[in-house]
PDB file of N, CA and C in Angstrom:
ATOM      1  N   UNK A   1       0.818  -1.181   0.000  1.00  0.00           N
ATOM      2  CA  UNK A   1       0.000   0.000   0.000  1.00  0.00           C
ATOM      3  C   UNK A   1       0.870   1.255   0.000  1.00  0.00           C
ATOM      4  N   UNK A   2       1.660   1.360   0.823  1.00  0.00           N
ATOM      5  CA  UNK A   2       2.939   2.313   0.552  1.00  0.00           C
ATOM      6  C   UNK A   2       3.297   2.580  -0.673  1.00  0.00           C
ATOM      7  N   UNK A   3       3.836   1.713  -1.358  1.00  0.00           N
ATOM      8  CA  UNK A   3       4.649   1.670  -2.675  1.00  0.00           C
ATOM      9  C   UNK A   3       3.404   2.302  -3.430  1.00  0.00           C
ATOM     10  N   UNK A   4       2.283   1.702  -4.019  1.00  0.00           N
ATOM     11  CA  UNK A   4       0.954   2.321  -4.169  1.00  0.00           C
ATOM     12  C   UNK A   4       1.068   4.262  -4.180  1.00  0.00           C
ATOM     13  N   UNK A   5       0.686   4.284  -2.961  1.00  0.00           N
ATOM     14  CA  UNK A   5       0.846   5.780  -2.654  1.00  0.00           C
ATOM     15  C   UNK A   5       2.054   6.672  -3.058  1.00  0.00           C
ATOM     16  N   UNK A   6       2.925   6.185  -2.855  1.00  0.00           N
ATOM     17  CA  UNK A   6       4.542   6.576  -3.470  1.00  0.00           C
ATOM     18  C   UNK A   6       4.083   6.862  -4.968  1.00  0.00           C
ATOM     19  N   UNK A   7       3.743   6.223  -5.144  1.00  0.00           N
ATOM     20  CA  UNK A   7       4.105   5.957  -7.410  1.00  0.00           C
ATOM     21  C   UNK A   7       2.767   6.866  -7.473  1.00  0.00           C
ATOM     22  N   UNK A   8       1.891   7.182  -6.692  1.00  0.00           N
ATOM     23  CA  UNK A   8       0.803   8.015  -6.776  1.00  0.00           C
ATOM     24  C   UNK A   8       1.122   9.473  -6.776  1.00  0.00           C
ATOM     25  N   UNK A   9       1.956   9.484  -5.676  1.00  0.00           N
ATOM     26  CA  UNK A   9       2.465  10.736  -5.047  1.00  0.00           C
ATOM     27  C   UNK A   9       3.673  11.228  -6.583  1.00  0.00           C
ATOM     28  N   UNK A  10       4.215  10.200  -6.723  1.00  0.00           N
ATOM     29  CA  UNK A  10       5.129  10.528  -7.737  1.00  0.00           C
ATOM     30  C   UNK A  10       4.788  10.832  -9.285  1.00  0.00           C
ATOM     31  N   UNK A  11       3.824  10.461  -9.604  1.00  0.00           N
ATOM     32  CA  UNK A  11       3.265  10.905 -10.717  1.00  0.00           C
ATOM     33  C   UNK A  11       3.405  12.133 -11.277  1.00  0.00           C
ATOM     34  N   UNK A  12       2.482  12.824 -10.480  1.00  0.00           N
ATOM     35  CA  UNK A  12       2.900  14.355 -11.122  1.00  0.00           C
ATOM     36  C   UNK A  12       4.233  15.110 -11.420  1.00  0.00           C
ATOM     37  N   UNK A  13       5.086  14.515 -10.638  1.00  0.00           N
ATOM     38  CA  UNK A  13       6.370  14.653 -10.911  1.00  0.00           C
ATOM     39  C   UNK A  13       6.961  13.761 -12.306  1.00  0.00           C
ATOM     40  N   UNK A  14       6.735  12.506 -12.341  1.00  0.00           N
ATOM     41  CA  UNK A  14       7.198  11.924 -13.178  1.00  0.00           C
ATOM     42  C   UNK A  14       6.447  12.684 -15.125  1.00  0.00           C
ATOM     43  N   UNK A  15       5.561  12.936 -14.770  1.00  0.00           N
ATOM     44  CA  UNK A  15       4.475  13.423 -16.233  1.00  0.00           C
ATOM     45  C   UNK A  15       4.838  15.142 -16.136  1.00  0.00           C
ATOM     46  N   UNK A  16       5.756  15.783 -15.300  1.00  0.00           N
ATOM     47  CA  UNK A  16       6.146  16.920 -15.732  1.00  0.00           C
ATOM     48  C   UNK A  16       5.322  17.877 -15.774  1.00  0.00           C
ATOM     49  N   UNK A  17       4.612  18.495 -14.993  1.00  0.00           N
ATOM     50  CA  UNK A  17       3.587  19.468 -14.748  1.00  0.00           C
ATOM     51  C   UNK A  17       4.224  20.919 -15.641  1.00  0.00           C
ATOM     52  N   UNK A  18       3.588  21.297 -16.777  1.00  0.00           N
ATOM     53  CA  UNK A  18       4.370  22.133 -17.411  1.00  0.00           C
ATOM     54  C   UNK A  18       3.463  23.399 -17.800  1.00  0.00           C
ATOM     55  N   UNK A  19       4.237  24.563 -17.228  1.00  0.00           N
ATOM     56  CA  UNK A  19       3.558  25.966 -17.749  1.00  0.00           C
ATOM     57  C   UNK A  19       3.035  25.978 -18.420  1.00  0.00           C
ATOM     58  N   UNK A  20       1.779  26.411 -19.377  1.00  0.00           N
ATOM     59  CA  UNK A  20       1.597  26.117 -20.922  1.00  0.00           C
ATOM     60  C   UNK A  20       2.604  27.674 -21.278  1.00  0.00           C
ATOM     61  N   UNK A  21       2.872  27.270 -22.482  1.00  0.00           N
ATOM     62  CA  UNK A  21       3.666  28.450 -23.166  1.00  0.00           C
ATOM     63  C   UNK A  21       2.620  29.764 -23.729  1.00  0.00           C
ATOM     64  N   UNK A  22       3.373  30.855 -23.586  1.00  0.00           N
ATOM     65  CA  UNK A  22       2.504  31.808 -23.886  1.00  0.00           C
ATOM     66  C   UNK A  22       2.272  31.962 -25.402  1.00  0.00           C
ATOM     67  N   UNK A  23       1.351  32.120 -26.373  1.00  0.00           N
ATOM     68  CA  UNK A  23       0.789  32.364 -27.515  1.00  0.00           C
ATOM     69  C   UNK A  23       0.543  33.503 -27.817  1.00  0.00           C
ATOM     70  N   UNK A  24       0.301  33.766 -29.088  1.00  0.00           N
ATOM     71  CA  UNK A  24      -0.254  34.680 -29.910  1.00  0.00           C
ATOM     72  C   UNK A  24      -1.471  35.254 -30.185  1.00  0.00           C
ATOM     73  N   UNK A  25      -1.833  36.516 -30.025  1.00  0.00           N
ATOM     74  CA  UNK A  25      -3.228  36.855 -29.826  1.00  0.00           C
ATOM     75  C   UNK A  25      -3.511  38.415 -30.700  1.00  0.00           C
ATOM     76  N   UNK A  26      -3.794  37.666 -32.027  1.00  0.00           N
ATOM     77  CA  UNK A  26      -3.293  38.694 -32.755  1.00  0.00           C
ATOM     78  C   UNK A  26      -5.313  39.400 -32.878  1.00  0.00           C
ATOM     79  N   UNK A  27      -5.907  38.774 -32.267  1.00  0.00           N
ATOM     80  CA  UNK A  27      -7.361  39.453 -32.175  1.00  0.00           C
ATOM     81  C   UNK A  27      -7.345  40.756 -31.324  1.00  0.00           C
ATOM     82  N   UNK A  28      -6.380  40.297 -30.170  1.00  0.00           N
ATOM     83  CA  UNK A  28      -6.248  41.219 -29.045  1.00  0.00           C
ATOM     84  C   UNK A  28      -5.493  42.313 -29.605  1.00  0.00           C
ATOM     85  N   UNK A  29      -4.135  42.125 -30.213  1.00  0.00           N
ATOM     86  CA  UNK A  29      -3.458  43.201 -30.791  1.00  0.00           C
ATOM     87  C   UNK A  29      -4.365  44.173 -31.422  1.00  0.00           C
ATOM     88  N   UNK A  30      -5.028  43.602 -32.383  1.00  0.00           N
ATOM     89  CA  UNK A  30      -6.031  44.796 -33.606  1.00  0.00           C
ATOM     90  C   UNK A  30      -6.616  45.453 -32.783  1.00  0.00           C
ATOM     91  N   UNK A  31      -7.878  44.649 -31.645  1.00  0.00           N
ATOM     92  CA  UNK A  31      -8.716  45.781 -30.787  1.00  0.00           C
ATOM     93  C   UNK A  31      -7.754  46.992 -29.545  1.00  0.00           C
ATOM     94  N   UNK A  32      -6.615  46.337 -29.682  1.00  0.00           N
ATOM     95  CA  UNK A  32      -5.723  47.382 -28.521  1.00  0.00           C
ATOM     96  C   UNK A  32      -5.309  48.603 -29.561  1.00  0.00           C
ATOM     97  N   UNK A  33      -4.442  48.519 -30.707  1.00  0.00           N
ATOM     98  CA  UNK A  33      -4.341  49.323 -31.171  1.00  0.00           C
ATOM     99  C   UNK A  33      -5.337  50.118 -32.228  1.00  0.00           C
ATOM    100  N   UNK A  34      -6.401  49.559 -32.051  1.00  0.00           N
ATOM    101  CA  UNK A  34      -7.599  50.531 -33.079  1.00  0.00           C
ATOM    102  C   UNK A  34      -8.717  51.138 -32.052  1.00  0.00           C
ATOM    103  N   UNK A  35      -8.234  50.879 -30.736  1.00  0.00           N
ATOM    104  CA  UNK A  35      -8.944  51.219 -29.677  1.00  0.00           C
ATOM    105  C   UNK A  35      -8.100  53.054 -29.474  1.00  0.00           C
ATOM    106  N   UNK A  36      -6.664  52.541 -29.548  1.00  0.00           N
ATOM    107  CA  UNK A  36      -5.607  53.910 -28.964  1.00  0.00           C
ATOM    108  C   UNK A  36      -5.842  54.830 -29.935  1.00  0.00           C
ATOM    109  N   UNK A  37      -6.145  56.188 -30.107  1.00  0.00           N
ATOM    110  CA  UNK A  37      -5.539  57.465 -30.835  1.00  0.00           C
ATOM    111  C   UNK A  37      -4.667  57.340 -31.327  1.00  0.00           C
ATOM    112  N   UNK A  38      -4.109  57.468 -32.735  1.00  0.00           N
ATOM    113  CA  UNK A  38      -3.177  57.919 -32.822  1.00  0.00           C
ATOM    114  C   UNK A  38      -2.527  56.887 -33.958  1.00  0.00           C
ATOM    115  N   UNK A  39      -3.150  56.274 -34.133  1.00  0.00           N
ATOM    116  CA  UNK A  39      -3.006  54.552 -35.466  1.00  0.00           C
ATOM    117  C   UNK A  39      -3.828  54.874 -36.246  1.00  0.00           C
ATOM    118  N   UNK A  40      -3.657  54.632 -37.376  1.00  0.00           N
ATOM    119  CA  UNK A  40      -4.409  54.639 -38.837  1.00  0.00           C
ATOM    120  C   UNK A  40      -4.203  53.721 -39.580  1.00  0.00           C
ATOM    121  N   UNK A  41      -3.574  52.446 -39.368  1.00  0.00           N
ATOM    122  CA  UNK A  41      -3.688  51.368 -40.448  1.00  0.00           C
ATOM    123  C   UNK A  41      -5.312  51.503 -40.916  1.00  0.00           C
ATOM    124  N   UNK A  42      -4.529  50.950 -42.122  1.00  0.00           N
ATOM    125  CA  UNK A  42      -5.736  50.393 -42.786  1.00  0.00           C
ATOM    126  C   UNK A  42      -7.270  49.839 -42.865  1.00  0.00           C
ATOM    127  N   UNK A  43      -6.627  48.824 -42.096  1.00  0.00           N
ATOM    128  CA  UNK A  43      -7.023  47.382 -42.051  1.00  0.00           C
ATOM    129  C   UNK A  43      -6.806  46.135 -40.819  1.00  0.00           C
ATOM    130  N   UNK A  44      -7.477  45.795 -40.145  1.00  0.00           N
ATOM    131  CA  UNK A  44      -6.756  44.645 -39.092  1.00  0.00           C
ATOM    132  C   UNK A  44      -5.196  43.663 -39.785  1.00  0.00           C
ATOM    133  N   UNK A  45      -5.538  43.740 -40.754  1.00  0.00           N
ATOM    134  CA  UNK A  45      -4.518  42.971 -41.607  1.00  0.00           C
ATOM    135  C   UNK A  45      -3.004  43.654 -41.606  1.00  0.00           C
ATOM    136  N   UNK A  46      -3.539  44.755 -41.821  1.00  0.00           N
ATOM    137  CA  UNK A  46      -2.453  46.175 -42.033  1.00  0.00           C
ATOM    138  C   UNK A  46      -1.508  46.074 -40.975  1.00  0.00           C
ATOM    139  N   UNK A  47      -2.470  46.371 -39.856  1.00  0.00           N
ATOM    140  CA  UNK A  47      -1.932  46.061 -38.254  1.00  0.00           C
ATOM    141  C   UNK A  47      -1.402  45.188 -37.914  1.00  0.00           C
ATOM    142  N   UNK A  48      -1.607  44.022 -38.462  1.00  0.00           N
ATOM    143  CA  UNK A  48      -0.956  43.014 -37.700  1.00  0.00           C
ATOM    144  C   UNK A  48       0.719  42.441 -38.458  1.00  0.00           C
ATOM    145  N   UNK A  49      -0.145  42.828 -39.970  1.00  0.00           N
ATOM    146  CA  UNK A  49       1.565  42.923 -40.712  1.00  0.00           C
ATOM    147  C   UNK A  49       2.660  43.857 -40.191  1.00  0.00           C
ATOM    148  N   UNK A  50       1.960  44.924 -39.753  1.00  0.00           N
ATOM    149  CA  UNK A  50       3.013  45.641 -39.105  1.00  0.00           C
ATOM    150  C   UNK A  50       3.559  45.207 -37.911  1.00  0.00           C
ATOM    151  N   UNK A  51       2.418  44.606 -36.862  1.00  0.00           N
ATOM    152  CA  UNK A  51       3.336  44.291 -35.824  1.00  0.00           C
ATOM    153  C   UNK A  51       4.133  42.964 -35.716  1.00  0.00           C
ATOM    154  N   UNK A  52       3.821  42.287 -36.298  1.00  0.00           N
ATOM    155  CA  UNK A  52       4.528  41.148 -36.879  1.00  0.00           C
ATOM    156  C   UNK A  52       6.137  41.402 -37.675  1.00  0.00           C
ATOM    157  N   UNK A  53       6.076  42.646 -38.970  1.00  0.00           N
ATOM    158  CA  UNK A  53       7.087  42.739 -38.636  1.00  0.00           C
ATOM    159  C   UNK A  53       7.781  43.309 -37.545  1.00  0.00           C
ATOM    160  N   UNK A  54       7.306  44.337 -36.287  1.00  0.00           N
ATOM    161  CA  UNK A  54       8.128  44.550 -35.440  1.00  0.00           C
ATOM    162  C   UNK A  54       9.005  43.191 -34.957  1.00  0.00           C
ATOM    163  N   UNK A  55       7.880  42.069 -34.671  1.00  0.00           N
ATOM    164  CA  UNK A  55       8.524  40.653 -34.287  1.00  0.00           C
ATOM    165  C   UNK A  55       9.448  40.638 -34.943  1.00  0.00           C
ATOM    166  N   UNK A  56       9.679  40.308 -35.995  1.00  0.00           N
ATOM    167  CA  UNK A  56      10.615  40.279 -36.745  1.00  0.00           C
ATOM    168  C   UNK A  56      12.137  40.892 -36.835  1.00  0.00           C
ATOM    169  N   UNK A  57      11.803  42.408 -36.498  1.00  0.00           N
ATOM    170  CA  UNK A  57      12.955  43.027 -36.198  1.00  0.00           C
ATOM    171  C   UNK A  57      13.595  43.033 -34.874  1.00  0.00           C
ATOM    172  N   UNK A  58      12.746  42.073 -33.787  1.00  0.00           N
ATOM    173  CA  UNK A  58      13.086  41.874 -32.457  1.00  0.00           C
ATOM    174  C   UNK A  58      13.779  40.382 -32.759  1.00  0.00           C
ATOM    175  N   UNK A  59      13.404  39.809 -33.452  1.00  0.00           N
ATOM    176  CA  UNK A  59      14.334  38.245 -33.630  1.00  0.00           C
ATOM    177  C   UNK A  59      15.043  38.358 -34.402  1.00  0.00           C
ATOM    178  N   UNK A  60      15.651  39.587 -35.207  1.00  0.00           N
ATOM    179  CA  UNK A  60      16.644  39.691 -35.968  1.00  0.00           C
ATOM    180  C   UNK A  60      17.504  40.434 -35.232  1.00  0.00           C
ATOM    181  N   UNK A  61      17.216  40.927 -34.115  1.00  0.00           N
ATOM    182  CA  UNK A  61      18.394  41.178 -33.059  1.00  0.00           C
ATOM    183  C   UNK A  61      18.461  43.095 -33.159  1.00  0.00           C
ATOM    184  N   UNK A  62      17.516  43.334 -33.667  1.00  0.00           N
ATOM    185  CA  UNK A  62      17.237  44.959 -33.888  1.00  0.00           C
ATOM    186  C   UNK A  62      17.170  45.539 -32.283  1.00  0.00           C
ATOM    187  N   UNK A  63      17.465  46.519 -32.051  1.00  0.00           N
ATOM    188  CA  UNK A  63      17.884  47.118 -30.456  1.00  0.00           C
ATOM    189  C   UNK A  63      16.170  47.825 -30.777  1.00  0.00           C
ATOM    190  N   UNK A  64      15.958  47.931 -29.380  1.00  0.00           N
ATOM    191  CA  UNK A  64      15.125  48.505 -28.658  1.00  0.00           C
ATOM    192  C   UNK A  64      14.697  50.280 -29.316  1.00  0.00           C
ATOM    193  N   UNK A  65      15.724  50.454 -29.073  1.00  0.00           N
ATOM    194  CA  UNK A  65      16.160  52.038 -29.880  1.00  0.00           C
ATOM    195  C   UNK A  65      15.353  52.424 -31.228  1.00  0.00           C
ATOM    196  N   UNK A  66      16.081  50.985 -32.204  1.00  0.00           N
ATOM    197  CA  UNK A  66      16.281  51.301 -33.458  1.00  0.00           C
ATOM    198  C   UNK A  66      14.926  51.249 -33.994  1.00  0.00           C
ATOM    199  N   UNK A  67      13.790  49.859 -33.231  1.00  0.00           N
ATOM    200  CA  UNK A  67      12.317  49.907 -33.281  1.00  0.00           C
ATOM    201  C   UNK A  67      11.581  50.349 -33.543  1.00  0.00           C
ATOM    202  N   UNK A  68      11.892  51.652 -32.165  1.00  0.00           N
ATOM    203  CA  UNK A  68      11.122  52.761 -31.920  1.00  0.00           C
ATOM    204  C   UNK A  68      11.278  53.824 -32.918  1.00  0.00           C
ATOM    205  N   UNK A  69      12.277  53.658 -33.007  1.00  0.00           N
ATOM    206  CA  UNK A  69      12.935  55.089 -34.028  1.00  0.00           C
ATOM    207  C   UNK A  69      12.374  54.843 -35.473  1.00  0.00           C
ATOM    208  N   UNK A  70      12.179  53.506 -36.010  1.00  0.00           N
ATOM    209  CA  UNK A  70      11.529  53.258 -36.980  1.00  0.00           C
ATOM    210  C   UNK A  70       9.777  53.246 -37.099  1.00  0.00           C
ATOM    211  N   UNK A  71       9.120  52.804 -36.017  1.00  0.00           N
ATOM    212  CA  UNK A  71       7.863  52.915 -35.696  1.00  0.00           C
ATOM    213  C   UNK A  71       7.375  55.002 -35.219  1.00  0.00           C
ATOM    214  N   UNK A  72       8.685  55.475 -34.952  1.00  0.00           N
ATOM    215  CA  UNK A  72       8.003  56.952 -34.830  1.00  0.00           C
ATOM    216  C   UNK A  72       8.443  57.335 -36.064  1.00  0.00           C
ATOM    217  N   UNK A  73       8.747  57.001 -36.840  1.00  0.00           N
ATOM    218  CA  UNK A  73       8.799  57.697 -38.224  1.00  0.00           C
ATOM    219  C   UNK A  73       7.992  57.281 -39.056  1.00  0.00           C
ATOM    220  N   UNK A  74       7.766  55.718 -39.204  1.00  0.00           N
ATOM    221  CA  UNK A  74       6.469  54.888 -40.129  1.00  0.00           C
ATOM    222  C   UNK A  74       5.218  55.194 -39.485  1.00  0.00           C
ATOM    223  N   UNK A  75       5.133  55.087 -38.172  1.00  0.00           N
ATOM    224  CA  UNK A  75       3.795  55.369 -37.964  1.00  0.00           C
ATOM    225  C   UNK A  75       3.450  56.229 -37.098  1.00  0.00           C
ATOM    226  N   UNK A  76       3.954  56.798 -36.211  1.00  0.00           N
ATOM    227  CA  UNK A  76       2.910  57.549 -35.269  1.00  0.00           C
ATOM    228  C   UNK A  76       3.685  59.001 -35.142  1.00  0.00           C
ATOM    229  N   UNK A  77       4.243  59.412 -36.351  1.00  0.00           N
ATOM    230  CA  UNK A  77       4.455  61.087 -36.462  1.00  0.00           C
ATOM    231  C   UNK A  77       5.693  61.713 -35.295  1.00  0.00           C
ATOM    232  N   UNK A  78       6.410  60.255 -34.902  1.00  0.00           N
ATOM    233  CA  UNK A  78       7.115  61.128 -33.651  1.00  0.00           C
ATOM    234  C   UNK A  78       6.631  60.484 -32.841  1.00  0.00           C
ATOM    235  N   UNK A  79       5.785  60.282 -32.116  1.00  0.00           N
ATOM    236  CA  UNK A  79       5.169  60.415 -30.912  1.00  0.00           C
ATOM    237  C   UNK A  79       5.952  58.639 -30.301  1.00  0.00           C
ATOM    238  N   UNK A  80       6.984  59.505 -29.376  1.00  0.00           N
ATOM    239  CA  UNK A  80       7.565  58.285 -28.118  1.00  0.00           C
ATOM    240  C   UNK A  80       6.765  57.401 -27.797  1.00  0.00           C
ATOM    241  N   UNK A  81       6.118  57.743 -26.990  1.00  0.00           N
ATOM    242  CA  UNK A  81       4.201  57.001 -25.957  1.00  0.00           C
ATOM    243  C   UNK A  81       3.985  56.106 -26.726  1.00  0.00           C
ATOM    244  N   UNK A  82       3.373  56.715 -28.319  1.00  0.00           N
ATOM    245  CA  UNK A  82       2.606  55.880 -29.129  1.00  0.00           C
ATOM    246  C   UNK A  82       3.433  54.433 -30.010  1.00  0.00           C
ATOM    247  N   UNK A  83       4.541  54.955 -29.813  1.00  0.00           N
ATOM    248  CA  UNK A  83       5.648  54.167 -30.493  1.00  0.00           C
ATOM    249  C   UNK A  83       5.600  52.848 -29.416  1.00  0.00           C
ATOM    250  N   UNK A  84       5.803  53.320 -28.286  1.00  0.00           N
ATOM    251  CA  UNK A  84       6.320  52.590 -26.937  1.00  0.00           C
ATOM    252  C   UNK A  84       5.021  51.727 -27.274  1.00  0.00           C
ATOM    253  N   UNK A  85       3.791  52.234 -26.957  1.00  0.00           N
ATOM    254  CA  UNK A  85       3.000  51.496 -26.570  1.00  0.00           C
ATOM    255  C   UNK A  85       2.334  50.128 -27.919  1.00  0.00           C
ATOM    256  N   UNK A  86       3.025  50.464 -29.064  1.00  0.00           N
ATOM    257  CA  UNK A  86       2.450  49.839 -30.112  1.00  0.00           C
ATOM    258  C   UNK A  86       3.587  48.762 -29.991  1.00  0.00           C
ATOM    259  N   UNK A  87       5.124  48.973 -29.491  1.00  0.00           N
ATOM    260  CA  UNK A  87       5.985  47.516 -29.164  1.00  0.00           C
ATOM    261  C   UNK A  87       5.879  46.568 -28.144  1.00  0.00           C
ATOM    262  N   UNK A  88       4.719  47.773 -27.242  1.00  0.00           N
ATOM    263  CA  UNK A  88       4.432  46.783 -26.252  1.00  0.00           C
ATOM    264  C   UNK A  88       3.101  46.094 -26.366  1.00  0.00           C
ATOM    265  N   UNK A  89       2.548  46.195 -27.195  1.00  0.00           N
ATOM    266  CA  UNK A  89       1.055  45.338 -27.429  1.00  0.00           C
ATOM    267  C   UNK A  89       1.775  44.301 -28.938  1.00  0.00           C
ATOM    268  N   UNK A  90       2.868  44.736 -29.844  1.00  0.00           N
ATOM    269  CA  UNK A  90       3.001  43.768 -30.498  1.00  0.00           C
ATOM    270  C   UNK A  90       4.012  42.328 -29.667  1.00  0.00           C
ATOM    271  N   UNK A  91       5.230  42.751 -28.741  1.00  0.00           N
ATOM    272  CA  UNK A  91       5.537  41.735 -27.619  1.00  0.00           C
ATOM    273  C   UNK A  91       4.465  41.251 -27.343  1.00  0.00           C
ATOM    274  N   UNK A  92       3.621  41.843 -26.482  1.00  0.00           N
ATOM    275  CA  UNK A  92       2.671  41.168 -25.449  1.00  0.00           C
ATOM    276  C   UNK A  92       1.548  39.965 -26.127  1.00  0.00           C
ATOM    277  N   UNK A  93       1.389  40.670 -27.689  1.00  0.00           N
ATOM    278  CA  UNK A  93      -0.590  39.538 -27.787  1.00  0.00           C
ATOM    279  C   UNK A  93       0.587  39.123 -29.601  1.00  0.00           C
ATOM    280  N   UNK A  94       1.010  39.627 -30.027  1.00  0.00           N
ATOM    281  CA  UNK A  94       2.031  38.787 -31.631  1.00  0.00           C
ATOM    282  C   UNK A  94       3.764  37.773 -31.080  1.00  0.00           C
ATOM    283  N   UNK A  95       4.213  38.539 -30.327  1.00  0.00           N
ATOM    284  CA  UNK A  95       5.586  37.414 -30.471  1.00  0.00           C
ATOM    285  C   UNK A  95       5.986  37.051 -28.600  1.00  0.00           C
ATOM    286  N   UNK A  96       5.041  36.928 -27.766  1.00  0.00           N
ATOM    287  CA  UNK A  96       5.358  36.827 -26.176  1.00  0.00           C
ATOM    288  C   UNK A  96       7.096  36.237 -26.305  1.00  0.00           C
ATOM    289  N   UNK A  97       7.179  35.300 -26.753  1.00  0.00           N
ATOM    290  CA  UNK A  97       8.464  34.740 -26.833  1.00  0.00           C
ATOM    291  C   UNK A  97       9.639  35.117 -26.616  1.00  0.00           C
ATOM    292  N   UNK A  98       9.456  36.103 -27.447  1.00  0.00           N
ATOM    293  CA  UNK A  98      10.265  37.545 -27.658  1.00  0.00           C
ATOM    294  C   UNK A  98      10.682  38.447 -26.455  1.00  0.00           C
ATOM    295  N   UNK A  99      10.188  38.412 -25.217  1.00  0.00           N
ATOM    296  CA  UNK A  99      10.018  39.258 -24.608  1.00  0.00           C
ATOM    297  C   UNK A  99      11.541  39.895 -24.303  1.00  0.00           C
ATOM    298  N   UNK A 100      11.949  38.745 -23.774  1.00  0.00           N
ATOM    299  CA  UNK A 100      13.231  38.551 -23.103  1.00  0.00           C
ATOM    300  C   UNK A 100      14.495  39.602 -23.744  1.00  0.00           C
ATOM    301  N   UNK A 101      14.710  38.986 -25.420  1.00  0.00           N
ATOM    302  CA  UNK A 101      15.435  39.501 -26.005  1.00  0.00           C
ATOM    303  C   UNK A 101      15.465  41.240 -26.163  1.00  0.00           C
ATOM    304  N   UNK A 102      13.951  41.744 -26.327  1.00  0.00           N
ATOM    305  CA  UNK A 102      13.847  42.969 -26.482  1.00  0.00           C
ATOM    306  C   UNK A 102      14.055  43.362 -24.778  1.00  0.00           C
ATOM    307  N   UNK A 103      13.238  42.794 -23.764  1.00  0.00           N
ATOM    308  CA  UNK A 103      14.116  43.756 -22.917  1.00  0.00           C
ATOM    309  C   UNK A 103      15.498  44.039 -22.214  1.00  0.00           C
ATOM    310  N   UNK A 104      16.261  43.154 -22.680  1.00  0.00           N
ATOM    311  CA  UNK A 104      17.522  43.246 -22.982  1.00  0.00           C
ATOM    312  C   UNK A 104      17.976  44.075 -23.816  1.00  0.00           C
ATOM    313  N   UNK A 105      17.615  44.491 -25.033  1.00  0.00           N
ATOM    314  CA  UNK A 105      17.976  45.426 -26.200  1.00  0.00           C
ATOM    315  C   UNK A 105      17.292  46.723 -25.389  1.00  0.00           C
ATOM    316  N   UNK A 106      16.722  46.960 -24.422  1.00  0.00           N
ATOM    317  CA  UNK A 106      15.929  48.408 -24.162  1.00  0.00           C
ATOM    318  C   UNK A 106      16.586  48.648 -23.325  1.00  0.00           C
ATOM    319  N   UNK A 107      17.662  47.910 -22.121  1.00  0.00           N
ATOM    320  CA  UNK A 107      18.282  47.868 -20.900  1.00  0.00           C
ATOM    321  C   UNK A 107      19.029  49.493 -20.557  1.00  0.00           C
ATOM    322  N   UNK A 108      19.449  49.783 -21.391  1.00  0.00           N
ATOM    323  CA  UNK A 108      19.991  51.203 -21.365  1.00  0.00           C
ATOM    324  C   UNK A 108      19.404  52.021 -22.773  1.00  0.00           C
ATOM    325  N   UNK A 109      18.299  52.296 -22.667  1.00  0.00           N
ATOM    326  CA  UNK A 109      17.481  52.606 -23.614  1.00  0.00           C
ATOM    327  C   UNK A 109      17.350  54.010 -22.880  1.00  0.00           C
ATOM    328  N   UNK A 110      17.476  55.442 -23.528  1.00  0.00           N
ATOM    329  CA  UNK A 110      16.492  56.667 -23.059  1.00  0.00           C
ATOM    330  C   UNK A 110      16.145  57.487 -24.169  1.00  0.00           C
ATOM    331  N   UNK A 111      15.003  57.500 -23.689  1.00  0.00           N
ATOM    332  CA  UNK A 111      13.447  58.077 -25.065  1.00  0.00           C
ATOM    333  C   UNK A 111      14.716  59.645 -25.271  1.00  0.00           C
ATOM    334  N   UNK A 112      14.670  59.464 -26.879  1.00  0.00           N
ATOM    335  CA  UNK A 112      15.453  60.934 -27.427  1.00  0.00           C
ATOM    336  C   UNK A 112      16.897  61.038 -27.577  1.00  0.00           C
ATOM    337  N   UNK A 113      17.416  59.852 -26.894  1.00  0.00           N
ATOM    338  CA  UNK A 113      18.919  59.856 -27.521  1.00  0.00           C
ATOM    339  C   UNK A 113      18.505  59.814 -29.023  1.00  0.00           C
ATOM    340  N   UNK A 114      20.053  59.981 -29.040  1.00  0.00           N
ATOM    341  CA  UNK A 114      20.606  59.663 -30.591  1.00  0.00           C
ATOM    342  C   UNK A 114      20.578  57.899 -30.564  1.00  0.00           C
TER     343      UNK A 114
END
């Protein structure tokens, strides 16, 4: 009866109780950024190609900096906030995965350097 209980007890250990991994939620992305001021894509499609490529330029090892600096010139006229907040809804609901790497690339990041 022991042994029983043991291999019972041990189970969950043995089958690896595992985080589920975080996913992609590219429904959530469109309503966050067509919700904010200050976006004019197109199209949900528009939007998500765009933030997708941000992914992209975060797994190609693009700095934190260089992102932003490209997202306030393609899309939001300048505006820091709006920049910030459109890398942080494409991390958060298009590439979670990602997270890590970009906040590493932002680590000594300040809005307006060169």
């Amino acid at each position: 009866m022991t042994r029983g209980l043991l291999m019972l007890l041990a189970a969950p250990v043995g089958l690896g109780w595992v985080v589920p991994s975080a996913h992609a939620d590219p429904v959530t992305y469109v309503n966050s950024v067509n919700v904010r001021p200050g976006f004019s894509f197109p199209s949900g499609d528009a939007a998500i190609a765009y933030g997708r490529g941000v992914c992209d330029k975060i797994a190609a090892g693009r700095s934190y900096g260089q992102i932003i600096g490209d997202i306030k010139v393609e899309v939001t006229g300048g505006d820091e906030g709006l920049a910030n907040y459109l890398v942080g809804q494409a991390i958060n609901e298009l590439c979670p995965e990602l997270i890590g790497p970009l906040r590493d690339s932002a680590a000594n990041y300040r809005p307006g350097a060169p």
